[in-house]
Protein backbone atom coordinates (compact mmCIF):
# COMPACT_ATOMS: atom_id res chain seq x y z
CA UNK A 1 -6.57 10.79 2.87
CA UNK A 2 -7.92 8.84 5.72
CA UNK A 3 -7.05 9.16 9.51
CA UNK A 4 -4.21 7.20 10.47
CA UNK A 5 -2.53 7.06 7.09
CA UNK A 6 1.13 8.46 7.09
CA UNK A 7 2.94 7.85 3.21
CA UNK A 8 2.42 5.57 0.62
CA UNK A 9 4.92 4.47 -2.06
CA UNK A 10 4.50 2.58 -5.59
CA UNK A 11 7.55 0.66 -6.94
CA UNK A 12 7.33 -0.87 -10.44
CA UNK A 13 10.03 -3.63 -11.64
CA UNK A 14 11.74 -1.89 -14.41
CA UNK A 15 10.34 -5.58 -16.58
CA UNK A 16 7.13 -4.28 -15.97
CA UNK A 17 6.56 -7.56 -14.09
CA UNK A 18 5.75 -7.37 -10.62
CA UNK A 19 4.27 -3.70 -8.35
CA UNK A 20 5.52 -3.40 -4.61
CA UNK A 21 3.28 -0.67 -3.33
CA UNK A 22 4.31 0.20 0.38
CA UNK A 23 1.78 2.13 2.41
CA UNK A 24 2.25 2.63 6.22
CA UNK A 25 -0.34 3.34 8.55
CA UNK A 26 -0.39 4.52 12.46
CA UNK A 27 -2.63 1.23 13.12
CA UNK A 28 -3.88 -1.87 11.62
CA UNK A 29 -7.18 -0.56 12.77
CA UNK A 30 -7.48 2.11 11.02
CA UNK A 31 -5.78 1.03 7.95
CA UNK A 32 -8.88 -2.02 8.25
CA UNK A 33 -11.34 0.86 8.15
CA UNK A 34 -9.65 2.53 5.27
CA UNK A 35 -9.72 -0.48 3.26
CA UNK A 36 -13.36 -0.87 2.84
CA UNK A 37 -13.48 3.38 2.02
CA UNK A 38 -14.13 4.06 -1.95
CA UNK A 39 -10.39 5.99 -2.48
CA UNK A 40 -8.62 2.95 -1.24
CA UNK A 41 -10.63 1.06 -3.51
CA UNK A 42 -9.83 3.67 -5.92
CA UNK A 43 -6.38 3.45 -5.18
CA UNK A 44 -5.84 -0.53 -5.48
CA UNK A 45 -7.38 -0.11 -9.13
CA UNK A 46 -5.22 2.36 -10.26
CA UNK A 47 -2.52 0.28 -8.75
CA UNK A 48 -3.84 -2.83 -10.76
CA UNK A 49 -2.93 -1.04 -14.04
CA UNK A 50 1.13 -1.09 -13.62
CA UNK A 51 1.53 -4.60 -13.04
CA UNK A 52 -0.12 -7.40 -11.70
CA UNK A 53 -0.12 -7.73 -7.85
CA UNK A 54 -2.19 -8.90 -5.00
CA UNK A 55 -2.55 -7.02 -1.76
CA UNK A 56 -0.63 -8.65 1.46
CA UNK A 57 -0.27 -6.69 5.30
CA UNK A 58 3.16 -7.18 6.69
CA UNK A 59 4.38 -5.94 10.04
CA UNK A 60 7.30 -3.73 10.42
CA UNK A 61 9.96 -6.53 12.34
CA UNK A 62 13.09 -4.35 11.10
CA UNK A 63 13.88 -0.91 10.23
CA UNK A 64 17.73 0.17 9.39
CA UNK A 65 18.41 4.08 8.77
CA UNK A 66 21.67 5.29 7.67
């Protein structure tokens, strides 16, 4: 995987419906890089055939742990 990437997780609504895929990187500058590189391109297709779903960057503004 690419430098800076640290997990990635793929949630699919039990309707088949809607795909939350959650992937966490150590900077939005290297997760820009990785975005153009052919296995995240890879990666968003083999996403695509869950569920429908677009691709939106969020920031981390919360984080509660038990």
């Amino acid at each position: 995987m690419r430098a800076g990437f640290i997990s990635a997780s793929l949630h699919a609504s039990l309707d088949g419906k809607r795909v939350i895929n959650y992937v966490q990187w150590r900077s939005r500058e290297e997760m820009e890089v990785a975005t153009q590189d052919q296995d995240f391109i890879a990666m968003k297709k083999q996403v695509g055939k869950f569920a429908p779903h677009d691709f939106n960057f969020y920031e981390v503004v919360v984080t509660m742990e038990a």
